[in-house]
N, C-alpha and C. Protein backbone atom coordinates (compact mmCIF):
# COMPACT_ATOMS: atom_id res chain seq x y z
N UNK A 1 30.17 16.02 -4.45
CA UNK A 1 29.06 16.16 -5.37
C UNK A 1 28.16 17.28 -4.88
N UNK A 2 27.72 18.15 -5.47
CA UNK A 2 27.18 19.26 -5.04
C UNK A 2 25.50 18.99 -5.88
N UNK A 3 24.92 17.83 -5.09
CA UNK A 3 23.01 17.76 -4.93
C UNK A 3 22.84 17.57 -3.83
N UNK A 4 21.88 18.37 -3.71
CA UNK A 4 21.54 18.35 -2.08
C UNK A 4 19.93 17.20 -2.02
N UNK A 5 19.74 17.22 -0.84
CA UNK A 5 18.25 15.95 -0.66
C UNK A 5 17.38 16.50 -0.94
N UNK A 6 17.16 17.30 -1.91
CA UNK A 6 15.55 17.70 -2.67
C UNK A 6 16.21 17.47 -4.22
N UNK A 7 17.47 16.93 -4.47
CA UNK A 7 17.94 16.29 -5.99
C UNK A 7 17.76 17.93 -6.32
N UNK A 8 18.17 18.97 -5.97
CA UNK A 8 18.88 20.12 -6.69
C UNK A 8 20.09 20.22 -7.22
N UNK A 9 20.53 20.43 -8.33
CA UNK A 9 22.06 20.00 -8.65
C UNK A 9 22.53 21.39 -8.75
N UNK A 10 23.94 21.69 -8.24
CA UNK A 10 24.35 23.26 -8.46
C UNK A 10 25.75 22.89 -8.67
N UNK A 11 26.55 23.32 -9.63
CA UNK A 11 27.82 23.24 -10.31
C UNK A 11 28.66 23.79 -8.74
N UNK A 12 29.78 22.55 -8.48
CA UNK A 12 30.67 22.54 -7.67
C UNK A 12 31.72 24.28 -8.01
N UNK A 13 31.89 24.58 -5.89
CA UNK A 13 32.49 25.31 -6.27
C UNK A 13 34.17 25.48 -6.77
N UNK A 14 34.48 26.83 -6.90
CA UNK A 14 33.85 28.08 -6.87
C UNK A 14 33.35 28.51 -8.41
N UNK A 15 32.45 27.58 -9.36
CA UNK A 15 31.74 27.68 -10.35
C UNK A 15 30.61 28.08 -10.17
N UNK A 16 30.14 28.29 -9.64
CA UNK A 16 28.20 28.45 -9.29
C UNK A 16 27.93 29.84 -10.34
N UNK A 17 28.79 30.41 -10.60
CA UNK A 17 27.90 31.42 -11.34
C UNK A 17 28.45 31.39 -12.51
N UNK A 18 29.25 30.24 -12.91
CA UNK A 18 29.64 29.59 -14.55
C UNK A 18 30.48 30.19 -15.29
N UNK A 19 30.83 30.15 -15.99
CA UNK A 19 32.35 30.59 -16.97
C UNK A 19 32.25 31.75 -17.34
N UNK A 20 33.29 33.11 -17.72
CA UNK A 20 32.75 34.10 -18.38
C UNK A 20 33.15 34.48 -19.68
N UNK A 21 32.54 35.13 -20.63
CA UNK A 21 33.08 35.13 -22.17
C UNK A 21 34.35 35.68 -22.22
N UNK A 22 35.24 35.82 -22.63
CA UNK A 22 36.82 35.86 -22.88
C UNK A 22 37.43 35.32 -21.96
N UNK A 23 37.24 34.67 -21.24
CA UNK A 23 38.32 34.12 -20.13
C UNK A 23 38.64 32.20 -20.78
N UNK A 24 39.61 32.07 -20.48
CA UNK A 24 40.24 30.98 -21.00
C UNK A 24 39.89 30.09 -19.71
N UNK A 25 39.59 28.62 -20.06
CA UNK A 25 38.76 27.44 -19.29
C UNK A 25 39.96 26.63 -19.88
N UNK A 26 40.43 25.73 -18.96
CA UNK A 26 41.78 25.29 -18.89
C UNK A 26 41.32 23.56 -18.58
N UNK A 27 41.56 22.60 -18.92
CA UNK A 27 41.33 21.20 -18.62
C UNK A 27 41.06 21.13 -17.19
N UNK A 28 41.48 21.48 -16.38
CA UNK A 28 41.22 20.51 -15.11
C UNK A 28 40.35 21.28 -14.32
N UNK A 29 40.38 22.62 -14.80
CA UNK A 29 38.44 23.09 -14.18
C UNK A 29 37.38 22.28 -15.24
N UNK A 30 37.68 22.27 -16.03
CA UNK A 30 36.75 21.49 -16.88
C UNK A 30 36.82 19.96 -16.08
N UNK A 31 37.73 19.05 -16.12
CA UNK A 31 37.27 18.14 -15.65
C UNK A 31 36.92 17.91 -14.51
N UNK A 32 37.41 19.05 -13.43
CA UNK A 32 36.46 18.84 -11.58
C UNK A 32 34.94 18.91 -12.25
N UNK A 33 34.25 20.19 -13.35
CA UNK A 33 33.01 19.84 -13.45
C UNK A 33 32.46 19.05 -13.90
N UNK A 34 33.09 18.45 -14.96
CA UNK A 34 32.40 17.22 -15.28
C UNK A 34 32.33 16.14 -14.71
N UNK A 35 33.55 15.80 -13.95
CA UNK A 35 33.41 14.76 -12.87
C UNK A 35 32.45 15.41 -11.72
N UNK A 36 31.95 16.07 -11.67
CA UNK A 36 31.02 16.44 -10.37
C UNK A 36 29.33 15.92 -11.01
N UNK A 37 29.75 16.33 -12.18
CA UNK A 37 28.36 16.26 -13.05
C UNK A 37 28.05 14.75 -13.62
N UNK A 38 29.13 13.88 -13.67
CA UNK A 38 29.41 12.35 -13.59
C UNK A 38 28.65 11.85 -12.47
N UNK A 39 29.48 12.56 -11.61
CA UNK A 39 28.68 11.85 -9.99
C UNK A 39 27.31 11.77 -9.52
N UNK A 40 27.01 13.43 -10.15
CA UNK A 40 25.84 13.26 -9.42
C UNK A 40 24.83 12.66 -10.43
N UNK A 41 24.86 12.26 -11.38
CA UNK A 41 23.85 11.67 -12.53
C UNK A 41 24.42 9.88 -12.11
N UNK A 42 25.29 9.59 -11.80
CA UNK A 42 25.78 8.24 -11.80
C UNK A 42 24.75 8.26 -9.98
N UNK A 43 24.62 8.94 -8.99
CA UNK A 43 24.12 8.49 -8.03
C UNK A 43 22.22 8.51 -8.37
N UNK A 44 21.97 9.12 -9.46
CA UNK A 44 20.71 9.45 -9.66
C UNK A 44 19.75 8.14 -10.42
N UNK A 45 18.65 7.76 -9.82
CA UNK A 45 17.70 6.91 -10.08
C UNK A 45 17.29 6.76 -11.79
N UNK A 46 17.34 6.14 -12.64
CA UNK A 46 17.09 6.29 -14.01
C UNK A 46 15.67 6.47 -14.03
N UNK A 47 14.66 7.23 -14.77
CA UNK A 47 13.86 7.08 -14.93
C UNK A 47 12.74 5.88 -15.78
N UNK A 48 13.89 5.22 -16.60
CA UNK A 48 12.84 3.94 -17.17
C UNK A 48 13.11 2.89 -16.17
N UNK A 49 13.27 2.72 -14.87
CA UNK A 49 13.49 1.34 -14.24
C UNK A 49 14.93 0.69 -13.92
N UNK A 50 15.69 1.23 -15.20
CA UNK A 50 16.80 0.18 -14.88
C UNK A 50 17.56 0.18 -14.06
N UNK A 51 18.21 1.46 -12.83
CA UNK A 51 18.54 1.87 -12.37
C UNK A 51 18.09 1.00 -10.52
N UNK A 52 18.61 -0.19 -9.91
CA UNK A 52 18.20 -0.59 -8.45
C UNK A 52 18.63 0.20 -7.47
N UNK A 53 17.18 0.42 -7.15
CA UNK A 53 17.29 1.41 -5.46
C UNK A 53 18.16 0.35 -4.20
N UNK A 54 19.18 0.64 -3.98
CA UNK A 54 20.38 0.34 -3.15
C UNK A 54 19.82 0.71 -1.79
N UNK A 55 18.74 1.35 -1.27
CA UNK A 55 18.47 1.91 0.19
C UNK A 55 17.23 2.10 0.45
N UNK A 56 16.81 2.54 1.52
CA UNK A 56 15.23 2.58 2.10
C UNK A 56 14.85 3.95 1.25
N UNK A 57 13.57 4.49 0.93
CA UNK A 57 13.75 5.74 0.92
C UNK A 57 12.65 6.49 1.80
N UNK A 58 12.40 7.24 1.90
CA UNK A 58 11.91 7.77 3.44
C UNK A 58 10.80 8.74 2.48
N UNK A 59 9.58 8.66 2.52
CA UNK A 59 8.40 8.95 1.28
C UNK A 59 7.91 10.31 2.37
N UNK A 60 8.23 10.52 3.49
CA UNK A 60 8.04 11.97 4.53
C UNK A 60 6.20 12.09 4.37
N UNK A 61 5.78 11.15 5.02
CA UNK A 61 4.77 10.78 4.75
C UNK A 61 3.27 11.31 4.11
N UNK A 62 4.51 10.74 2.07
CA UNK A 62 3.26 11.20 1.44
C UNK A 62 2.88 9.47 0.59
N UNK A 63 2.33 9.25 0.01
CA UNK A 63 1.75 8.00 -0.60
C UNK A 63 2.47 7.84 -1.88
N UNK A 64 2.44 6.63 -2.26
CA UNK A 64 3.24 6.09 -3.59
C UNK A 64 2.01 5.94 -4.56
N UNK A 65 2.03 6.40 -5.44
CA UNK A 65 0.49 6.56 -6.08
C UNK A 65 0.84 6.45 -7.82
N UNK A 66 0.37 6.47 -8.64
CA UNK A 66 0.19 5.59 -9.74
C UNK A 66 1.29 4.52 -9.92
N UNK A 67 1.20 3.52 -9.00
CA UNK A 67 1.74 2.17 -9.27
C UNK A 67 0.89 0.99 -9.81
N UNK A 68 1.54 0.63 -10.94
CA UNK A 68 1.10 -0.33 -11.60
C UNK A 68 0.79 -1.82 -10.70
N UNK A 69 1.87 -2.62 -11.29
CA UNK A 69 2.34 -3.55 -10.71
C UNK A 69 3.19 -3.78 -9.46
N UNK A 70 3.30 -3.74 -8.52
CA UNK A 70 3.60 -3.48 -7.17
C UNK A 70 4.60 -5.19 -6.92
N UNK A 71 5.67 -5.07 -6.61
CA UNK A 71 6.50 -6.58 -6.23
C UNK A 71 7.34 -6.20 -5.13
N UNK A 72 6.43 -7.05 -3.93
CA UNK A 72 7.84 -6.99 -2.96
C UNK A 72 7.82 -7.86 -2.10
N UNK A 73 9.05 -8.56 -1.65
CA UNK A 73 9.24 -9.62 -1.11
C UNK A 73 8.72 -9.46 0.59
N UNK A 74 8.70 -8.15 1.18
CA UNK A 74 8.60 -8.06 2.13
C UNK A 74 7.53 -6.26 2.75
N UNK A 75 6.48 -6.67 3.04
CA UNK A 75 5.74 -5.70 3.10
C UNK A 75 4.90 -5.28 4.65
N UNK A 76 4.98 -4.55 4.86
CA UNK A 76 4.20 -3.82 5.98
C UNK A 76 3.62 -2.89 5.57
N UNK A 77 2.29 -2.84 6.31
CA UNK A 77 0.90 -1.98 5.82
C UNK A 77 0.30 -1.67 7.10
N UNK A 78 -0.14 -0.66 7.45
CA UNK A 78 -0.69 0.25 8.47
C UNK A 78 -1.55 0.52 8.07
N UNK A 79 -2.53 1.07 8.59
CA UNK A 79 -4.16 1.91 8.31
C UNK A 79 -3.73 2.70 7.46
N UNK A 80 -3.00 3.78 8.13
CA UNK A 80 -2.52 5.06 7.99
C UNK A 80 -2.00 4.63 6.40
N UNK A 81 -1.37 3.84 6.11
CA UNK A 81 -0.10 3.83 4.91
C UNK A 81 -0.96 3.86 3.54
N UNK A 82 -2.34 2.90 3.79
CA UNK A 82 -2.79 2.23 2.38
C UNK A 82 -4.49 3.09 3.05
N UNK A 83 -4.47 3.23 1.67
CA UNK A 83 -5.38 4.03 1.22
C UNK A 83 -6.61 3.86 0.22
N UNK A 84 -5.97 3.22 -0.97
CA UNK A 84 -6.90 2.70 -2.21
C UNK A 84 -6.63 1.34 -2.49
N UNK A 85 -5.28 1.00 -1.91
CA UNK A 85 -5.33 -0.65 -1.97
C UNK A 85 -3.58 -0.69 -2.27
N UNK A 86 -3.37 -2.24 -1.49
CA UNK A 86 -1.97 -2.69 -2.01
C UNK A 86 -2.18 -4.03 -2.45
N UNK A 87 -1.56 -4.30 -3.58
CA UNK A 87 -1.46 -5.74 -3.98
C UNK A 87 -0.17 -6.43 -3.59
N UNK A 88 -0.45 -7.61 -3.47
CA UNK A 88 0.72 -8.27 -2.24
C UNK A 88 0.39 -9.57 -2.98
N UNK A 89 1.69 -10.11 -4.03
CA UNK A 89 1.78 -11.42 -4.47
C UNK A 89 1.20 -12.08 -5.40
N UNK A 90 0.18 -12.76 -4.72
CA UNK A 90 -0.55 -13.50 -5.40
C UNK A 90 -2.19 -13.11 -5.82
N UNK A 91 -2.48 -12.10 -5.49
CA UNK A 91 -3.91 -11.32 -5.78
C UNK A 91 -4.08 -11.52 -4.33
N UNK A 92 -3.23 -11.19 -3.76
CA UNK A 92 -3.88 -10.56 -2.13
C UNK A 92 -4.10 -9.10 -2.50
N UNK A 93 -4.70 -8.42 -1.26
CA UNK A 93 -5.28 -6.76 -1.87
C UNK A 93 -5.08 -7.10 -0.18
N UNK A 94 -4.24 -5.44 0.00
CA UNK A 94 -4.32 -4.73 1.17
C UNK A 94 -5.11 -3.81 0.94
N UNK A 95 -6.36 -3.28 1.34
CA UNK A 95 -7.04 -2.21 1.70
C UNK A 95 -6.97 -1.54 2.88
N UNK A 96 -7.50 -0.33 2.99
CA UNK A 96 -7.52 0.26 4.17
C UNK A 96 -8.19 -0.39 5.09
N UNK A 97 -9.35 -1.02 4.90
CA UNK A 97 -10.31 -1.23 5.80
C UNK A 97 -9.61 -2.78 5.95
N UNK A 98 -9.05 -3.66 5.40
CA UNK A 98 -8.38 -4.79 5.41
C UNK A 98 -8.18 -5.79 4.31
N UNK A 99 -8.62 -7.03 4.21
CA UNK A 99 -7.51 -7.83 3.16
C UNK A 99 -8.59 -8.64 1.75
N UNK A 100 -8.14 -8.91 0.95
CA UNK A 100 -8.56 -9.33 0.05
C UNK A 100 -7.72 -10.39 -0.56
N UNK A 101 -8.26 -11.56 -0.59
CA UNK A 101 -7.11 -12.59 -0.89
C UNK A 101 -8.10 -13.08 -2.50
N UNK A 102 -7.26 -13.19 -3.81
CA UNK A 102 -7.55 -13.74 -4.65
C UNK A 102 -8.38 -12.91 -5.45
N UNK A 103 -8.50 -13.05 -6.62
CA UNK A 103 -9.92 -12.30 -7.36
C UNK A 103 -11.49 -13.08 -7.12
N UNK A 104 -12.07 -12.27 -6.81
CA UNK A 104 -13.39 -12.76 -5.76
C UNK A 104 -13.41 -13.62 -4.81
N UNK A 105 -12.29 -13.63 -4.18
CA UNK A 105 -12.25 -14.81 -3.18
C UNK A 105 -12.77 -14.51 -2.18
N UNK A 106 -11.63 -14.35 -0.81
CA UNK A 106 -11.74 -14.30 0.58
C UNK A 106 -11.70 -12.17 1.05
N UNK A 107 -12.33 -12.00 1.10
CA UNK A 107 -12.10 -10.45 1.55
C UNK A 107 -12.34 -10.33 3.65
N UNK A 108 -11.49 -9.50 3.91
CA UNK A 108 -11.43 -9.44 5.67
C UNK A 108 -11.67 -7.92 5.33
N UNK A 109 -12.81 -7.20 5.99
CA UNK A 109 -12.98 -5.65 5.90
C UNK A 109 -13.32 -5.13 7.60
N UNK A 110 -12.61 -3.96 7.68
CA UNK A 110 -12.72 -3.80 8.97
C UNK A 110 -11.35 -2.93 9.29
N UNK A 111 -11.77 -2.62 10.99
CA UNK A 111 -10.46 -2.25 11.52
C UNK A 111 -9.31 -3.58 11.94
N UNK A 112 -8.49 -2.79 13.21
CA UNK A 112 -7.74 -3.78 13.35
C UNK A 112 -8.09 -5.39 13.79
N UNK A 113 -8.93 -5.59 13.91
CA UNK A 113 -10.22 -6.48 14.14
C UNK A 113 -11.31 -6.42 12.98
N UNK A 114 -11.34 -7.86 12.26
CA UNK A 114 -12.37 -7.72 11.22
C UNK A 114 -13.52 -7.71 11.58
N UNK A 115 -14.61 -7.06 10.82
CA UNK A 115 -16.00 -6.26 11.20
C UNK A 115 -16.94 -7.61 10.47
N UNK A 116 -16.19 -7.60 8.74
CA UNK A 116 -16.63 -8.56 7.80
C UNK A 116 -15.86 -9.51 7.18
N UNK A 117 -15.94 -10.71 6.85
CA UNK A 117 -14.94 -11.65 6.19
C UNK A 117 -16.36 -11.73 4.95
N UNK A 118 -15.99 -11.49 3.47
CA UNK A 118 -16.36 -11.93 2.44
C UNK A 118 -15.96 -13.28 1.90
N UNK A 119 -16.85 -13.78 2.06
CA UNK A 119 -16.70 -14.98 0.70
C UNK A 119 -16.82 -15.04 -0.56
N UNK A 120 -15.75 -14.71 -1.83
CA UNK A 120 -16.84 -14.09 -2.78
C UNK A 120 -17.19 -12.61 -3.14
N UNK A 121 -17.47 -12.48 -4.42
CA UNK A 121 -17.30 -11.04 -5.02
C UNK A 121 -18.79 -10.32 -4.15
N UNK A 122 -19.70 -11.37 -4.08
CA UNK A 122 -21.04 -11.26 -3.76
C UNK A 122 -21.49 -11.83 -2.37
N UNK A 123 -20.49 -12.37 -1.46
CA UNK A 123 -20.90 -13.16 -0.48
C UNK A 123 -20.90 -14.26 -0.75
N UNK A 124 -21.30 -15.37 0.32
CA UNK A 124 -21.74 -14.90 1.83
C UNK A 124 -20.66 -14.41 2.41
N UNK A 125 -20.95 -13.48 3.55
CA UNK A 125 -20.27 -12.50 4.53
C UNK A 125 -20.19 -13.82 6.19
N UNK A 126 -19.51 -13.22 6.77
CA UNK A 126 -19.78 -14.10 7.93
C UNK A 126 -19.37 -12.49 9.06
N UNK A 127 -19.94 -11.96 10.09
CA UNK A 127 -19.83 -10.94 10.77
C UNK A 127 -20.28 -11.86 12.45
N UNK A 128 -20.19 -10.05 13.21
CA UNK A 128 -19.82 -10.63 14.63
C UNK A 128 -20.49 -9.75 15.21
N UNK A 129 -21.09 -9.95 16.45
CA UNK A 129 -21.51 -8.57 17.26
C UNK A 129 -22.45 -9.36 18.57
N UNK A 130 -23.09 -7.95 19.14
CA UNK A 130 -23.84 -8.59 19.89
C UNK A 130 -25.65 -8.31 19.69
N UNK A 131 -25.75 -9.49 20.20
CA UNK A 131 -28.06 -9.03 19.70
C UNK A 131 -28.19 -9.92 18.89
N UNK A 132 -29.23 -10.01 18.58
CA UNK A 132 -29.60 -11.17 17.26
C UNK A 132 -29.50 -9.86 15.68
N UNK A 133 -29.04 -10.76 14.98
CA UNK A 133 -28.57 -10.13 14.03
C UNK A 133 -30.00 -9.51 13.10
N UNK A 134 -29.48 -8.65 12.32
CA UNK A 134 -30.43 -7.54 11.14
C UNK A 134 -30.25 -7.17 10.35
N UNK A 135 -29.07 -7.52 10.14
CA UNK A 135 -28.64 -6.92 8.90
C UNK A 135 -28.91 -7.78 7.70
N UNK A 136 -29.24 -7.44 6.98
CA UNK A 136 -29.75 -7.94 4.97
C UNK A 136 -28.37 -8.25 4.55
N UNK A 137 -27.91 -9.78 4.49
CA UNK A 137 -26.85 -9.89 4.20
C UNK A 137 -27.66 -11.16 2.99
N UNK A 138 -26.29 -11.43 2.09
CA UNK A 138 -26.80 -12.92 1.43
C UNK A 138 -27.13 -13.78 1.85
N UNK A 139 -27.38 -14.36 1.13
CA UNK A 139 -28.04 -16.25 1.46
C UNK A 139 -26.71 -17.01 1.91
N UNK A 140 -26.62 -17.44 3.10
CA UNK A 140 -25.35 -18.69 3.58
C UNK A 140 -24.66 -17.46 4.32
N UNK A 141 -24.98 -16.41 4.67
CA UNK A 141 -24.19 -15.46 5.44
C UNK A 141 -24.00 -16.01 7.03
N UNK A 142 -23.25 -15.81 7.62
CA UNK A 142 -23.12 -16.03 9.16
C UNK A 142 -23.12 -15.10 9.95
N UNK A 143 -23.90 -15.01 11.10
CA UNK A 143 -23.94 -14.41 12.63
C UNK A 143 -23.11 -14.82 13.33
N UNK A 144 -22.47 -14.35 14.46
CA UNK A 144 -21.70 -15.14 15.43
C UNK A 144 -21.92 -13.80 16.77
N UNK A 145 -22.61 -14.46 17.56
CA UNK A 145 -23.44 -13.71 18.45
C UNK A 145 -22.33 -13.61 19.88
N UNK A 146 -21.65 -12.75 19.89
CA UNK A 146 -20.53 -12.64 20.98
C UNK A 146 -21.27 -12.41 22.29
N UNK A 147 -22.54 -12.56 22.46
CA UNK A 147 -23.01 -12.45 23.75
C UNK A 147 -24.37 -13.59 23.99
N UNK A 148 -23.80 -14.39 23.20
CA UNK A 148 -25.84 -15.34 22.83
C UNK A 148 -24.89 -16.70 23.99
N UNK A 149 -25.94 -17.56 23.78
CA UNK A 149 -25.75 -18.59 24.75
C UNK A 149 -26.01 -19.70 23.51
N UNK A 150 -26.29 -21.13 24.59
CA UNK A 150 -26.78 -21.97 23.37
C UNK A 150 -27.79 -22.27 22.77
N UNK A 151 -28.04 -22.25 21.46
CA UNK A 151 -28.96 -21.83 20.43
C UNK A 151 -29.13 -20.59 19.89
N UNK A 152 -28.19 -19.71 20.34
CA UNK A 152 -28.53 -18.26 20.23
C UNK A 152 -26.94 -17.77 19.96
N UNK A 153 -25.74 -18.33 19.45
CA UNK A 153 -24.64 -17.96 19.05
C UNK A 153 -24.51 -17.91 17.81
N UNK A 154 -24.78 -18.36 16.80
CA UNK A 154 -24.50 -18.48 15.90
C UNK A 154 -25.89 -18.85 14.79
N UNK A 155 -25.91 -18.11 13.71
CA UNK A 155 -27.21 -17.84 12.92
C UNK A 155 -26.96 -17.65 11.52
N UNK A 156 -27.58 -17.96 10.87
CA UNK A 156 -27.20 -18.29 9.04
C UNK A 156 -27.91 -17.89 8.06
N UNK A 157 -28.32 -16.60 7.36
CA UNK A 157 -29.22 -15.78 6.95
C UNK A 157 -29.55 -16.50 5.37
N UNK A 158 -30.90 -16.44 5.39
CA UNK A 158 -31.94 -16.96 4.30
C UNK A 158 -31.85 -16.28 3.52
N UNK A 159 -31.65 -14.88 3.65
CA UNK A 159 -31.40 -13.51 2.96
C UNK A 159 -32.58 -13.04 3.01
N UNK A 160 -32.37 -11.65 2.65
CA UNK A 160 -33.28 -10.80 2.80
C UNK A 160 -34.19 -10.27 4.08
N UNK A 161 -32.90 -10.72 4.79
CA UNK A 161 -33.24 -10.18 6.47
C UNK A 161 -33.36 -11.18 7.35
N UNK A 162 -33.93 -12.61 6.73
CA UNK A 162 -34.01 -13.57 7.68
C UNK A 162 -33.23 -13.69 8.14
N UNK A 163 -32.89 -14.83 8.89
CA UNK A 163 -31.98 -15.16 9.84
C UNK A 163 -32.64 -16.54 10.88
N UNK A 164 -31.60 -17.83 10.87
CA UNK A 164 -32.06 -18.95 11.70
C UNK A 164 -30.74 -19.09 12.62
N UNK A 165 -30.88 -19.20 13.66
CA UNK A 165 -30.41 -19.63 14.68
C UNK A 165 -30.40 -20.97 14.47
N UNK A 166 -28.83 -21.17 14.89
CA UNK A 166 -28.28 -22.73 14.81
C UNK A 166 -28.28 -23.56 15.93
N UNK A 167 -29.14 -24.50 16.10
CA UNK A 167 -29.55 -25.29 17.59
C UNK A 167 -28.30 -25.93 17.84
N UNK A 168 -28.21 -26.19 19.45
CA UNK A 168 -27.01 -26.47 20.20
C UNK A 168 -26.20 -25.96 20.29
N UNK A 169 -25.59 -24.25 19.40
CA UNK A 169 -24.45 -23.85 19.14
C UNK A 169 -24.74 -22.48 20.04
């Protein structure tokens, strides 16, 4: 089959520069080309779908981009890979920054280590760090003070900046 891996198709030789006017074309040059031209359309991907990809394909790392509906039984996602988002199943959302489970549900944002877990399209957030917390998060939001002791680990924002520290914790 004469396509090479950029799907260029060039008529098997010694045809490449095609038939010439008065010369007589005899059946079985005719049929090496058409069977070449069989092949390589029979190995070629259909464009409406119907056509199953049989192998990995190797994307030379550029992004898969206006996908609709996205189905796959088995998925791996990197920083690097996802970009504007992957949907995974059941209304999970892979984002870059991290995961989104459900429509307004559970969101994890962050690096490889979550920064924020969302509850909710709107919150509450639950976050981590060290210091007593400051940040203007919603009402029922959580602190979790990676350097506090007891009474001073964990804190539950009133909103609008407040913030109470949870006794004994």
């Amino acid at each position: 089959m004469s396509r090479n891996g950029s799907g260029s198709y060039t008529l098997p030789s010694p045809f490449p520069s095609g038939f010439q006017n008065g010369t007589a074309i005899d059946a079985p040059t005719m049929n090496t080309v058409f069977n070449d031209i069989q092949s390589a359309l029979t190995a070629s991907a259909a464009a409406d779908g119907q056509t199953p990809i049989t192998g990995d394909w190797d994307w030379g790392g550029n992004d898969l981009t206006g996908v609709g509906t996205f189905s796959a039984t088995a998925v791996a996602a990197t920083d690097a890979a996802v970009s504007n988002g992957l949907t995974v199943g059941n209304g999970v959302v892979v984002t870059k920054g991290g995961v989104i489970v459900g429509a307004g549900g559970l969101a994890v944002t962050g690096g490889a280590l979550a920064d924020v877990v969302a509850i909710g399209s709107g919150g509450p957030n639950w976050t981590a760090g060290t210091g007593v917390p400051v940040a203007v998060q919603p009402k029922g939001s959580i602190w979790t003070r990676t350097d506090g002791g007891v009474g001073s680990t964990l804190y539950v924002s009133q909103g609008a900046g407040t913030w109470n520290a949870v006794a004994g914790v």
